[in-house]
N, C-alpha and C. Protein backbone atom coordinates (compact mmCIF):
# COMPACT_ATOMS: atom_id res chain seq x y z
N UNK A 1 -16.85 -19.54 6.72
CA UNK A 1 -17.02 -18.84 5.46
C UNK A 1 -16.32 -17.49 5.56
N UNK A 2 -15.35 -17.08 4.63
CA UNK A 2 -14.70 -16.04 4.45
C UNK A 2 -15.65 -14.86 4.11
N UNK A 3 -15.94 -13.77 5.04
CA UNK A 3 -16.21 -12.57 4.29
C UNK A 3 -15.99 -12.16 2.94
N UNK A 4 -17.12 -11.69 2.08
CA UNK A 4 -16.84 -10.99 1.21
C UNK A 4 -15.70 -9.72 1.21
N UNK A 5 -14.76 -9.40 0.22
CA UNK A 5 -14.08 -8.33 -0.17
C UNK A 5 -14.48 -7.15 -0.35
N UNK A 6 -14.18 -6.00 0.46
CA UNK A 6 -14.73 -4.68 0.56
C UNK A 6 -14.69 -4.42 -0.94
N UNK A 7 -15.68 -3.39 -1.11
CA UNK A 7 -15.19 -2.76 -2.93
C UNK A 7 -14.28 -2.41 -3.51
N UNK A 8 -13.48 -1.34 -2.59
CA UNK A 8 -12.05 -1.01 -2.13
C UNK A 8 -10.84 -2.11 -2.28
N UNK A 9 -11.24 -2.67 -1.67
CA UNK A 9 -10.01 -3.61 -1.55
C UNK A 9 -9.61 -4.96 -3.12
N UNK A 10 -11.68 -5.09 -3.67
CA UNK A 10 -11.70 -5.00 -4.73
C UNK A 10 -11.09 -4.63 -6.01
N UNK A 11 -11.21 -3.43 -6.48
CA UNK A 11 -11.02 -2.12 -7.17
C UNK A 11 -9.18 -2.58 -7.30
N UNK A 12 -9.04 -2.45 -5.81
CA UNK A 12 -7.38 -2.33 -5.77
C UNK A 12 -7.00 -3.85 -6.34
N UNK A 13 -7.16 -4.85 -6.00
CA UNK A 13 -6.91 -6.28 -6.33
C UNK A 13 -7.07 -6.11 -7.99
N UNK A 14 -7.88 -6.05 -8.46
CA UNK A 14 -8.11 -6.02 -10.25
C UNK A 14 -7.21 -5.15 -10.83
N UNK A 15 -7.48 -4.00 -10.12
CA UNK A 15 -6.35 -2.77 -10.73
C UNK A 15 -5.00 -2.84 -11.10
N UNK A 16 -4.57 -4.12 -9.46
CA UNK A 16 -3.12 -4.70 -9.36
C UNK A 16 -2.89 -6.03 -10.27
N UNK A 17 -4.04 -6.44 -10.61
CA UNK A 17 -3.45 -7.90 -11.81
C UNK A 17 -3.65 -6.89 -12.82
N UNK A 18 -4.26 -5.92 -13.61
CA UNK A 18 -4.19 -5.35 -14.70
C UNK A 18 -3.20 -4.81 -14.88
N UNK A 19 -2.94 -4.47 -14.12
CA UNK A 19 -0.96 -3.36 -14.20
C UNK A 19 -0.38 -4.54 -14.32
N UNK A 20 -0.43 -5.66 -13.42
CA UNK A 20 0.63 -6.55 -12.97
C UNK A 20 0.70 -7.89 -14.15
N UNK A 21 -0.12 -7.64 -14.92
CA UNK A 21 -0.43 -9.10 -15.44
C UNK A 21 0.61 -9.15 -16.83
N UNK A 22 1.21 -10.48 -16.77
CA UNK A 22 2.21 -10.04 -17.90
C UNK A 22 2.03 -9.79 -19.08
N UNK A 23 2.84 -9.61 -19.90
CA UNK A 23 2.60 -8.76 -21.67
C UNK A 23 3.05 -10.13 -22.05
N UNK A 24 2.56 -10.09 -23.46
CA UNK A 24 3.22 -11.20 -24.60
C UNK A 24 4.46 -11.71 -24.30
N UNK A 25 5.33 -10.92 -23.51
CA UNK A 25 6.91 -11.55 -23.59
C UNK A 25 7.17 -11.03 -21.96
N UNK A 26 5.97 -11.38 -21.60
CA UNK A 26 6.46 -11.27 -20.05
C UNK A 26 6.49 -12.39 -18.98
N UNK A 27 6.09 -12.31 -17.32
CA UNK A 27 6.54 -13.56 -16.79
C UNK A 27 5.20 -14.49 -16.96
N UNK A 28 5.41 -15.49 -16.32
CA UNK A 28 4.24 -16.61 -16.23
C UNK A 28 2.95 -15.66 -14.87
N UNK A 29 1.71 -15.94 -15.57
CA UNK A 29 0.70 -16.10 -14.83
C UNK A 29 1.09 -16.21 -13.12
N UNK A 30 1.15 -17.26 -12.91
CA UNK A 30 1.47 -17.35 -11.21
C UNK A 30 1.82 -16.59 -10.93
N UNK A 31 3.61 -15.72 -11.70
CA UNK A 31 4.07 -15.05 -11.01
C UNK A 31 3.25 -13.65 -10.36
N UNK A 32 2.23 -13.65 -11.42
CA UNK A 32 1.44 -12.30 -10.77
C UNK A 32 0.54 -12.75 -9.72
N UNK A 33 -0.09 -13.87 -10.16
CA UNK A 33 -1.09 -14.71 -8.38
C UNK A 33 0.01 -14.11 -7.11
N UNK A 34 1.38 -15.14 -7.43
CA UNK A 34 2.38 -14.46 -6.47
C UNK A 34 2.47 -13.09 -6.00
N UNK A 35 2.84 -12.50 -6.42
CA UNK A 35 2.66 -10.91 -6.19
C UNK A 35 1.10 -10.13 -5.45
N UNK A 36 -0.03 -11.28 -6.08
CA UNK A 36 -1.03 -10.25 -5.66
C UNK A 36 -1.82 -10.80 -3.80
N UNK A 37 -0.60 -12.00 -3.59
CA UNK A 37 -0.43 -12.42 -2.26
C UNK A 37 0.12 -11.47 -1.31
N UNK A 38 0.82 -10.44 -1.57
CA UNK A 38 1.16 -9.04 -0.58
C UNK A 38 0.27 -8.53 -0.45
N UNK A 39 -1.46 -8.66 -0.92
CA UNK A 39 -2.39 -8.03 0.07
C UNK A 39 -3.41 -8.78 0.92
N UNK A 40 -2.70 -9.92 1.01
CA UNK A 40 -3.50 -10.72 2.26
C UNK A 40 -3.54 -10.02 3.31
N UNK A 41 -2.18 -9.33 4.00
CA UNK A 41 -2.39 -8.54 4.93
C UNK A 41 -3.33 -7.28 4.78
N UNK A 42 -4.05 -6.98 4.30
CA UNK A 42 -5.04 -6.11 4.02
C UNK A 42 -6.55 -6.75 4.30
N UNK A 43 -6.79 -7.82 4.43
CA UNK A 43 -7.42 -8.75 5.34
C UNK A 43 -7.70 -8.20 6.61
N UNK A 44 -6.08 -8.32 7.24
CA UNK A 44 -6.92 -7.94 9.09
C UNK A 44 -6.93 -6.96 9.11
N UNK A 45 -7.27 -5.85 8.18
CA UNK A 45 -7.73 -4.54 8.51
C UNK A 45 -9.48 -4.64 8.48
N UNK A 46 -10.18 -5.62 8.21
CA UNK A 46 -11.37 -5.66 8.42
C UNK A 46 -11.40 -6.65 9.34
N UNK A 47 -10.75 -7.48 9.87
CA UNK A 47 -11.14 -8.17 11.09
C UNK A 47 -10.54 -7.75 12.23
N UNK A 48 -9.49 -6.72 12.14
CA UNK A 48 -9.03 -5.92 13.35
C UNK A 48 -9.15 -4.93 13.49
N UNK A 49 -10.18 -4.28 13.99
CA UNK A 49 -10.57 -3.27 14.09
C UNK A 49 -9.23 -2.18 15.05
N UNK A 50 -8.74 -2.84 15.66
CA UNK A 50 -7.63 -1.85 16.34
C UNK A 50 -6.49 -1.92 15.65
N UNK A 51 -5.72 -3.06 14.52
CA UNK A 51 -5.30 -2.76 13.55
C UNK A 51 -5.81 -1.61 12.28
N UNK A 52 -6.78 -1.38 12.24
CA UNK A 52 -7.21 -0.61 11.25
C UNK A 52 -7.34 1.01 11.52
N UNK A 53 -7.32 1.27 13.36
CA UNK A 53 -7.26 2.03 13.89
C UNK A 53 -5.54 2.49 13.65
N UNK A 54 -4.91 1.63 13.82
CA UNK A 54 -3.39 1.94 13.89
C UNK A 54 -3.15 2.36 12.20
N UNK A 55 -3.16 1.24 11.22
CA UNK A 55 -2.68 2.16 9.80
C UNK A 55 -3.31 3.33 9.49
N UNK A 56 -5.16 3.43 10.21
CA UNK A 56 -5.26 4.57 9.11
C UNK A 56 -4.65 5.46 10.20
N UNK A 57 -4.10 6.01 11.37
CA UNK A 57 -3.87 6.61 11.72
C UNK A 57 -2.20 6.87 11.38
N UNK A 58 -1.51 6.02 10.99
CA UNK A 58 -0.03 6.01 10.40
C UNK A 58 -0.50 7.33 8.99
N UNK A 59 -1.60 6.26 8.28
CA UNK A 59 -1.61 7.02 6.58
C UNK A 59 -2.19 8.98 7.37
N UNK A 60 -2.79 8.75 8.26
CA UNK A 60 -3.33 10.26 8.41
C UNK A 60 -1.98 11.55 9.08
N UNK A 61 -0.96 10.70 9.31
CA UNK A 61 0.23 11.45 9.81
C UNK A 61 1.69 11.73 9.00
N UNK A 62 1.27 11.06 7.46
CA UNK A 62 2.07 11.07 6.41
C UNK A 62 2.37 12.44 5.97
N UNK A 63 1.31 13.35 6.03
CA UNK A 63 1.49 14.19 5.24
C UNK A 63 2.69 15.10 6.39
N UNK A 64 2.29 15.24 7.80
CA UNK A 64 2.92 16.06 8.81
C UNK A 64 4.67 15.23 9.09
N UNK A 65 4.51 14.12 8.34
CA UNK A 65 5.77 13.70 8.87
C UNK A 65 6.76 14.17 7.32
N UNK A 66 6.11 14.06 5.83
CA UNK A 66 6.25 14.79 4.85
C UNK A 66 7.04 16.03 4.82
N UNK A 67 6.40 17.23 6.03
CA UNK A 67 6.59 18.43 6.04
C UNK A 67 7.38 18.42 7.42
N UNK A 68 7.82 17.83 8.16
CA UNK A 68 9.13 18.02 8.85
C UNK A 68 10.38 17.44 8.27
N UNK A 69 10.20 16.64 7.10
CA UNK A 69 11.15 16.36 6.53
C UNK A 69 11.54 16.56 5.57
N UNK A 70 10.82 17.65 4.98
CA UNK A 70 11.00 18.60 4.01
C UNK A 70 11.68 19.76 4.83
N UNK A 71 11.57 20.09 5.87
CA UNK A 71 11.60 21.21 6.79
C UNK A 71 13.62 20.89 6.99
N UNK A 72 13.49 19.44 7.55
CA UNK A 72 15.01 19.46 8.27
C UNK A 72 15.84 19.64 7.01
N UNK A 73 15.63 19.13 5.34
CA UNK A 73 15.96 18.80 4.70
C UNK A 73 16.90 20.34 3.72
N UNK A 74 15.75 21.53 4.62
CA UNK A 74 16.12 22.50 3.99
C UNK A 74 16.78 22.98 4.63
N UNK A 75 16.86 22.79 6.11
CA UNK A 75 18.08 23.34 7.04
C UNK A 75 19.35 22.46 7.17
N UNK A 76 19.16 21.02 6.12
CA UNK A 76 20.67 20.55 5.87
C UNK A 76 21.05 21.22 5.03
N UNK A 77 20.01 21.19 3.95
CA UNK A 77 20.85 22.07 2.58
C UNK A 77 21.55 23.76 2.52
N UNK A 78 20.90 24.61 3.76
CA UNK A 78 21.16 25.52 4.09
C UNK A 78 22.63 25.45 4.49
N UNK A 79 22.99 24.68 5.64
CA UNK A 79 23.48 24.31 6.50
C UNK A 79 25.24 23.97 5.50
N UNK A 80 24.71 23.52 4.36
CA UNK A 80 26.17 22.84 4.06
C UNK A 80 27.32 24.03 3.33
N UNK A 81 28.56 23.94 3.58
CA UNK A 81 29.72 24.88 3.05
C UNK A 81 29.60 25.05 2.16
């Protein structure tokens, strides 16, 4: 038996067929089922606990990797003739 879906992960799934779901003159149904198959991998973040250790620690270093690359970005632009 498959675990229930965190709330979170919830929230995000509905959120993503409501944005995603087509208009009157848009694609077929499936194609959005299709699409909302890119968060299966969001799965083994509750059954891998040392996976889950690794992204949130990627998402917690976004902002510092943000601001060195804002940083080099201004010593290219400095930098040019």
């Amino acid at each position: 038996m498959h675990p229930s879906p965190s709330p979170p992960a919830l929230t995000l799934t509905c959120t993503l067929a409501q944005a995603l779901w087509p208009k009157p003159s848009g694609a077929a149904p499936h194609q959005v089922l299709r699409i909302l198959r890119v968060l299966r991998p969001l799965r083994l973040l509750q059954r891998d606990p040392g996976m889950k250790l690794v992204i949130t620690s990627l998402i917690k270093t976004m902002p510092s990797v943000v601001d060195v690359t804002a940083v080099v970005l201004v010593f290219h632009l400095v930098s040019l003739p």
